[in-house]
Protein backbone atom coordinates (compact mmCIF):
# COMPACT_ATOMS: atom_id res chain seq x y z
CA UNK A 1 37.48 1.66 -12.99
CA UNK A 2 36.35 3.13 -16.54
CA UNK A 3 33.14 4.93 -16.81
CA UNK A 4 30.59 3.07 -19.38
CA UNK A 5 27.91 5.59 -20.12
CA UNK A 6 24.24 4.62 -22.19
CA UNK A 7 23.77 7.80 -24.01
CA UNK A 8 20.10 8.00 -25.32
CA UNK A 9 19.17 9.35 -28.90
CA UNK A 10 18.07 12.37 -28.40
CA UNK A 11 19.37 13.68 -25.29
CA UNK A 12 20.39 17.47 -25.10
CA UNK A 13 24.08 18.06 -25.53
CA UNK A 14 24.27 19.89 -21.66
CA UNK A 15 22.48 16.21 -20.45
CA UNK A 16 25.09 14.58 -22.18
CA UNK A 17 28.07 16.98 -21.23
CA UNK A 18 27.51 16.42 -17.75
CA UNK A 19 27.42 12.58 -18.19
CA UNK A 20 30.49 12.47 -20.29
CA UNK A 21 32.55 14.85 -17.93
CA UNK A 22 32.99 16.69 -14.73
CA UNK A 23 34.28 20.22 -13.35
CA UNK A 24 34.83 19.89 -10.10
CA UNK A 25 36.54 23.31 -8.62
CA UNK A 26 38.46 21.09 -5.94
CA UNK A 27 40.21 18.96 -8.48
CA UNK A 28 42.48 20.18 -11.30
CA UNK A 29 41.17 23.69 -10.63
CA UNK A 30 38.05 22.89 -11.74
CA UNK A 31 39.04 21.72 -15.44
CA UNK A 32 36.71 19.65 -17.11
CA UNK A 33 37.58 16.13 -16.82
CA UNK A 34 36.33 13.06 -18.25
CA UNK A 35 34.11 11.88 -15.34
CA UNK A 36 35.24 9.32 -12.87
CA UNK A 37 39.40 9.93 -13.91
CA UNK A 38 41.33 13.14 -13.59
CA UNK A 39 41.97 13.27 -17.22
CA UNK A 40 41.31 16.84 -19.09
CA UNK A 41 39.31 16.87 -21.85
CA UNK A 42 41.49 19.26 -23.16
CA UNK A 43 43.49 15.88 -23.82
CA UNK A 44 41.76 14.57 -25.93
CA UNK A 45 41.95 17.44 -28.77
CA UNK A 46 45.73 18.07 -28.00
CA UNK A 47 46.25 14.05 -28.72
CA UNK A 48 44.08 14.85 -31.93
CA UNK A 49 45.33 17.99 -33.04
CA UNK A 50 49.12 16.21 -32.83
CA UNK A 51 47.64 13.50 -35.22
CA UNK A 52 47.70 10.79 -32.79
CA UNK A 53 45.04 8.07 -33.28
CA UNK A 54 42.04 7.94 -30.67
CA UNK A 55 43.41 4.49 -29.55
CA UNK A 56 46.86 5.79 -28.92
CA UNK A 57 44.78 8.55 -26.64
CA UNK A 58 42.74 5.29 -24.87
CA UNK A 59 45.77 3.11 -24.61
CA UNK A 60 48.01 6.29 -22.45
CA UNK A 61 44.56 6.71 -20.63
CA UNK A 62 43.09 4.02 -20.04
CA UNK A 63 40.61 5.36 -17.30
CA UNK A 64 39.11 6.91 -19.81
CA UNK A 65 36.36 4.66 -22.24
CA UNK A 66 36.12 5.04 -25.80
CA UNK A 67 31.99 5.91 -25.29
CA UNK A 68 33.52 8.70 -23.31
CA UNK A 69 36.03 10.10 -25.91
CA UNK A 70 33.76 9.22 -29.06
CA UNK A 71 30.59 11.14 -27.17
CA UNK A 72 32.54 14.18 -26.34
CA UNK A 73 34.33 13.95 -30.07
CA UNK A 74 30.22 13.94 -31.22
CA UNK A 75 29.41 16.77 -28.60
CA UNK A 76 32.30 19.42 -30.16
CA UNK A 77 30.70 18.52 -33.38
CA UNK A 78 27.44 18.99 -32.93
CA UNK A 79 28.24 22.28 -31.43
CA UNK A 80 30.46 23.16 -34.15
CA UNK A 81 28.15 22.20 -36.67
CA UNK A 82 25.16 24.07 -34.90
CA UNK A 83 26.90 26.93 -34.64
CA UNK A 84 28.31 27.30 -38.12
CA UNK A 85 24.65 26.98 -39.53
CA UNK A 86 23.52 29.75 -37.49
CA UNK A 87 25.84 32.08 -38.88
């Protein structure tokens, strides 16, 4: 059953993280997965990186929900951006 997540304004990016996903050491080897499937995030960013649409990503997993992929899409970001303006 997909994961539907209520992510408030304002909460910090490891808060958010750890609602989004999951690294369990007993399951994939303790990859970070979206949580509640046994997707990678990794995933998510190959499907992107090849050009493919987020739907096309949603449609060939469809454990994972589109809050899920869109928050952790907003998470790399934000720490992108935050990092870049440090520098």
């Amino acid at each position: 059953m997909p994961v539907t997540l209520n992510l408030a304004a304002g909460t910090d990016r490891v808060r958010q993280l750890a609602l989004l996903t999951d690294a369990d050491p007993g399951r994939l080897g303790g990859v970070r997965t979206f949580r509640g499937t046994r997707v990678p995030v990794r995933a998510l960013f190959d499907y992107l990186r090849a050009e493919d649409p987020l739907e096309v990503f949603l449609e060939d997993f469809p454990g994972v929900t589109r809050e899920q992929a869109e928050g952790v899409i907003d998470l790399a970001a934000e720490g992108f951006l935050s990092e870049a303006s440090t520098q």
